[in-house]
N, C-alpha and C. Protein backbone atom coordinates (compact mmCIF):
# COMPACT_ATOMS: atom_id res chain seq x y z
N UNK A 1 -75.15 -24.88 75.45
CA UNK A 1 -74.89 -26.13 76.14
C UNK A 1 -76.14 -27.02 76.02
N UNK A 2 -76.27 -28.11 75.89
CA UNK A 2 -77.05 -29.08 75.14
C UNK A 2 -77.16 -29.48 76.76
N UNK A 3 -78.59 -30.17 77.11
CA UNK A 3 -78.90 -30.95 78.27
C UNK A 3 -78.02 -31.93 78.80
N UNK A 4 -77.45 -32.77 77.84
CA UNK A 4 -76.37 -33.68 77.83
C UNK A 4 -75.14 -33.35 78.49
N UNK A 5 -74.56 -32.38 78.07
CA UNK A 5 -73.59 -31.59 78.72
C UNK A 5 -74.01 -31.02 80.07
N UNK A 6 -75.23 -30.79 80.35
CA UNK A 6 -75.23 -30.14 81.35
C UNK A 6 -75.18 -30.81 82.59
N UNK A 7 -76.15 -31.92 81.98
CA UNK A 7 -75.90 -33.32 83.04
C UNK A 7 -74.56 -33.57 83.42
N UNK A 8 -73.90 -34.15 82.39
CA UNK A 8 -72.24 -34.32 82.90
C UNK A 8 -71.70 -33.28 83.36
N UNK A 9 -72.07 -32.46 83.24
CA UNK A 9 -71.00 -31.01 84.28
C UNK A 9 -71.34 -31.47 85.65
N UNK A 10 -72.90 -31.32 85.48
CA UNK A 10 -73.24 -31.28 87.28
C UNK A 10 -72.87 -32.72 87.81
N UNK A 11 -72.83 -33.69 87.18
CA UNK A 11 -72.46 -34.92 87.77
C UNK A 11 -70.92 -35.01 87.92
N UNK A 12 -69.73 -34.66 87.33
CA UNK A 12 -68.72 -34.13 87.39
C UNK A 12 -68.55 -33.06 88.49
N UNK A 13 -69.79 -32.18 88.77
CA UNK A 13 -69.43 -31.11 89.99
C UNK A 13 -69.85 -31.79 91.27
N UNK A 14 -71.04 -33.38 91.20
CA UNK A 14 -71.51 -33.34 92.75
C UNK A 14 -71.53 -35.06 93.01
N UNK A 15 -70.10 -35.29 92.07
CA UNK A 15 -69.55 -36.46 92.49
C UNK A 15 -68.42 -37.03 92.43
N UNK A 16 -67.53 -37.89 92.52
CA UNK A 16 -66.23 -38.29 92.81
C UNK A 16 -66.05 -38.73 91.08
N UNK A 17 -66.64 -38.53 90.06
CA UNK A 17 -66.81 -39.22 88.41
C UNK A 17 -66.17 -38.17 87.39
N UNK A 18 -65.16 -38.85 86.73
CA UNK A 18 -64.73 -37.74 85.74
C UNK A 18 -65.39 -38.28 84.76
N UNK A 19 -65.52 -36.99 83.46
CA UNK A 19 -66.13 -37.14 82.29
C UNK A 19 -66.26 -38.44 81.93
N UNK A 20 -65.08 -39.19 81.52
CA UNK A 20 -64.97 -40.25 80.41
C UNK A 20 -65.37 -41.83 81.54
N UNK A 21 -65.45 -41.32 82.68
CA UNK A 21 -66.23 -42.27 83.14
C UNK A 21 -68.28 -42.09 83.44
N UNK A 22 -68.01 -41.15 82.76
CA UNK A 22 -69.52 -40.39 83.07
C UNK A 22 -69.91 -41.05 81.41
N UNK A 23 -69.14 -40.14 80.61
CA UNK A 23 -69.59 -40.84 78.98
C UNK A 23 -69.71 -42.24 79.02
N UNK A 24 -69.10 -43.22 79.56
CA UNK A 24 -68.99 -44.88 78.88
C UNK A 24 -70.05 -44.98 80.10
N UNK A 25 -70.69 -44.13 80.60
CA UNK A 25 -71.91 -45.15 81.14
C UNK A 25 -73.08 -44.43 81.13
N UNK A 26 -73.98 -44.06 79.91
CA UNK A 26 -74.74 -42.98 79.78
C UNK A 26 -76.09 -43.43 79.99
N UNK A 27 -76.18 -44.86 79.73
CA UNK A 27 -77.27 -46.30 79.87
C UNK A 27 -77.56 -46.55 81.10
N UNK A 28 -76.44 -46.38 81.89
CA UNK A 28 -76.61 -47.41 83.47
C UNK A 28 -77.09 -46.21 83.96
N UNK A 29 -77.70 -47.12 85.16
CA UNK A 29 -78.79 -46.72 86.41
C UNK A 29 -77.98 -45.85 87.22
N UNK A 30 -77.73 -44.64 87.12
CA UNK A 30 -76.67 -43.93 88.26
C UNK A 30 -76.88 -44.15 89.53
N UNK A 31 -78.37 -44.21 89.66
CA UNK A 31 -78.47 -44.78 91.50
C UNK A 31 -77.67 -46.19 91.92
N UNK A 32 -78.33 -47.04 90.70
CA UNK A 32 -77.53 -48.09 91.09
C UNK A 32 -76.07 -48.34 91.14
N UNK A 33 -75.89 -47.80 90.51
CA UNK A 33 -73.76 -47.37 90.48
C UNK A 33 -73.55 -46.58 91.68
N UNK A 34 -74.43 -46.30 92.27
CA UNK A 34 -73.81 -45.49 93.30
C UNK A 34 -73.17 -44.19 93.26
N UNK A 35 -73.53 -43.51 91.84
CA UNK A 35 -72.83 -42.27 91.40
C UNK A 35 -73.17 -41.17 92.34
N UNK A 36 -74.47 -40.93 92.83
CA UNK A 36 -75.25 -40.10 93.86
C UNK A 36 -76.06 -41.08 94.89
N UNK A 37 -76.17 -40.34 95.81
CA UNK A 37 -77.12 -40.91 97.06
C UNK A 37 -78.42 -40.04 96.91
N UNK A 38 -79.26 -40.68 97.38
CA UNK A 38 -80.88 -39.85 97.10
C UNK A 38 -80.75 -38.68 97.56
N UNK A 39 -80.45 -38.36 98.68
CA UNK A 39 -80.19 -36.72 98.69
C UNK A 39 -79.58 -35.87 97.69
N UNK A 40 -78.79 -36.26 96.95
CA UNK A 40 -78.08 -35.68 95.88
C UNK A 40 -79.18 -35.91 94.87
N UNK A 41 -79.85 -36.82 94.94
CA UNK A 41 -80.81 -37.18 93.76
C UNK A 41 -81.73 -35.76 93.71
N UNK A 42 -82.21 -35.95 95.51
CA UNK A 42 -83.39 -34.72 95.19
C UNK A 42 -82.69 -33.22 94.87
N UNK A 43 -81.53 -33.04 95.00
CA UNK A 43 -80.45 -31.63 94.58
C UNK A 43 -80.63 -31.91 92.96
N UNK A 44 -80.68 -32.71 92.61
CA UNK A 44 -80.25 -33.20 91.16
C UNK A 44 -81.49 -32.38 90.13
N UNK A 45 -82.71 -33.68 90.89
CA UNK A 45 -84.40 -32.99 90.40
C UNK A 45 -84.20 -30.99 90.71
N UNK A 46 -84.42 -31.09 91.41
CA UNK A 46 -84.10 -29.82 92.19
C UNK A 46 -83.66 -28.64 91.12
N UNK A 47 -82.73 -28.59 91.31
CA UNK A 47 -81.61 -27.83 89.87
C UNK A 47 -82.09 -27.62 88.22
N UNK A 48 -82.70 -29.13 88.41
CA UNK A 48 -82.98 -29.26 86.94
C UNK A 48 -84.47 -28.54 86.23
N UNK A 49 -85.44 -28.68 87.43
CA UNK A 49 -86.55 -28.24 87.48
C UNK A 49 -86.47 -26.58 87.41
N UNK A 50 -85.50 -25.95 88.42
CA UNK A 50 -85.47 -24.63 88.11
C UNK A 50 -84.81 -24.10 86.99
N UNK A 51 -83.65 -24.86 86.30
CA UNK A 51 -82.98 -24.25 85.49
C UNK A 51 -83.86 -24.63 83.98
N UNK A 52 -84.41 -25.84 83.59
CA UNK A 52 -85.59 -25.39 82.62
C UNK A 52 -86.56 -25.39 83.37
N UNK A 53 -87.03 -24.75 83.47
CA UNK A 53 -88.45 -24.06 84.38
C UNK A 53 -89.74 -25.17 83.94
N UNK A 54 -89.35 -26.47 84.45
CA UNK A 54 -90.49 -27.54 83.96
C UNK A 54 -90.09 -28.21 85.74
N UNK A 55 -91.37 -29.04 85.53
CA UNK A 55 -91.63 -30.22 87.10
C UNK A 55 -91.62 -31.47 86.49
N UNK A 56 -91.51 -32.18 86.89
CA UNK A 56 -91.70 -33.55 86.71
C UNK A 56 -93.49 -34.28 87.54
N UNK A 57 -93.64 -35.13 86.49
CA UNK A 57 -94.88 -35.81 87.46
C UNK A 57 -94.20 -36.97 87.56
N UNK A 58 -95.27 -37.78 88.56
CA UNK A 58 -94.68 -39.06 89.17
C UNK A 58 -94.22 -39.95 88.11
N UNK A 59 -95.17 -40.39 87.33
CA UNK A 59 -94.67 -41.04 85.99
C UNK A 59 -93.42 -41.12 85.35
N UNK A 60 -93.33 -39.73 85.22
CA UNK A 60 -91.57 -39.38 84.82
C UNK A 60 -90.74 -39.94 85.85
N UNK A 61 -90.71 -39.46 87.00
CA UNK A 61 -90.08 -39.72 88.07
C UNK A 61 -89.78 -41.28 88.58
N UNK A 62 -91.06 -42.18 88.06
CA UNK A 62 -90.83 -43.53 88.26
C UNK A 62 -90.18 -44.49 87.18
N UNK A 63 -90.14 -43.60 85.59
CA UNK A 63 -89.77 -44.02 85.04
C UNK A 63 -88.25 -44.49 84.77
N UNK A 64 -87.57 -46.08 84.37
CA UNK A 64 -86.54 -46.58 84.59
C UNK A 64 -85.28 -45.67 83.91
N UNK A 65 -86.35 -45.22 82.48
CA UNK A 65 -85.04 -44.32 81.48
C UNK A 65 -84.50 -42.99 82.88
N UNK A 66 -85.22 -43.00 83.91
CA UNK A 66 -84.95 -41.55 84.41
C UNK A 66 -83.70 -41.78 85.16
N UNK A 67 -82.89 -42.85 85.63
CA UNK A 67 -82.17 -43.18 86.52
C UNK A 67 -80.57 -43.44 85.34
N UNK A 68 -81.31 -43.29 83.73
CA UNK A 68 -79.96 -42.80 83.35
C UNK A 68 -79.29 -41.42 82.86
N UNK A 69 -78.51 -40.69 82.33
CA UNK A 69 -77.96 -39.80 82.01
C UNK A 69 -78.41 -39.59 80.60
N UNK A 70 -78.44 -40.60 80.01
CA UNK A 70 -78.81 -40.44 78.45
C UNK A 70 -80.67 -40.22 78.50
N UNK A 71 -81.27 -41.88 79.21
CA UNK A 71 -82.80 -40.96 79.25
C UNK A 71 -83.45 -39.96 79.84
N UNK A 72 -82.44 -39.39 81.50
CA UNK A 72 -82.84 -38.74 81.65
C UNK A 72 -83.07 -37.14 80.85
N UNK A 73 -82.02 -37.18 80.20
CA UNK A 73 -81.67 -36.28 79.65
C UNK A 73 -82.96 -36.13 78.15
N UNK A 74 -83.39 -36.99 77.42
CA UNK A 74 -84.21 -37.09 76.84
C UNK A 74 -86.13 -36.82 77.48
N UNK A 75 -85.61 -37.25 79.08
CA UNK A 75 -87.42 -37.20 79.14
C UNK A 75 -87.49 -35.69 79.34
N UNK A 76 -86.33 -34.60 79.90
CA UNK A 76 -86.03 -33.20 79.77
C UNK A 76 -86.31 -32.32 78.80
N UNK A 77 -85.87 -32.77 77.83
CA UNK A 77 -85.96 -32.19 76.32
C UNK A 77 -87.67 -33.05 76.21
N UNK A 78 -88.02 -33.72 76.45
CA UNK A 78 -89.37 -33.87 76.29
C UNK A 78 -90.60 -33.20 77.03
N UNK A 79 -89.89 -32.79 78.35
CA UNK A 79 -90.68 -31.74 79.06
C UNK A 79 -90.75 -30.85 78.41
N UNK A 80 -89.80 -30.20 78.08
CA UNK A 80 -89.59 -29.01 77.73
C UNK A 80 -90.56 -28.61 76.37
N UNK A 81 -90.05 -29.52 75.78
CA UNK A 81 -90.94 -29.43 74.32
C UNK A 81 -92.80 -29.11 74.89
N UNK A 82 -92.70 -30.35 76.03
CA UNK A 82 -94.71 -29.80 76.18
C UNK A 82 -94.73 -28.99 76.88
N UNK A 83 -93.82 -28.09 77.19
CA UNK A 83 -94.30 -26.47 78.33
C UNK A 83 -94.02 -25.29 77.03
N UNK A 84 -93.56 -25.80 76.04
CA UNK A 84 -93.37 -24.69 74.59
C UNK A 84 -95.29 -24.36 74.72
């Protein structure tokens, strides 16, 4: 399962969004859509941090790509690569 996918599962499991409305918006700001509420946000970090065994620093965390599905999903695979 590719990061990509994994994102859309869990966003598919811990919100009211099916797939093909999850795919046509892989760009937009999920906070700002209202897809999750910050509590779900910090479940979100949360999950993701334990299941590839990486943290985020603030930087990442403030960054705009992080609030989508597609960059977040990229700054992941970029963690990951610098904890190899």
């Amino acid at each position: 399962m590719t990061i990509l996918e994994w994102l859309l599962e869990w966003f598919e499991n811990n919100s009211d969004l099916k797939s093909n409305e999850i795919l046509s918006s892989l760009n937009e700001d999920f906070l700002i859509k209202g897809w999750i509420d910050s509590f779900t946000f910090i479940n979100l970090i949360t999950e993701i941090e334990e299941k590839y065994k990486i943290s985020f620093n603030t930087d990442e965390l403030q960054n705009e790509k992080f609030a989508t599905l597609d960059g977040l999903a990229n700054i992941i695979g970029d963690r990951i690569e610098k904890n190899l």
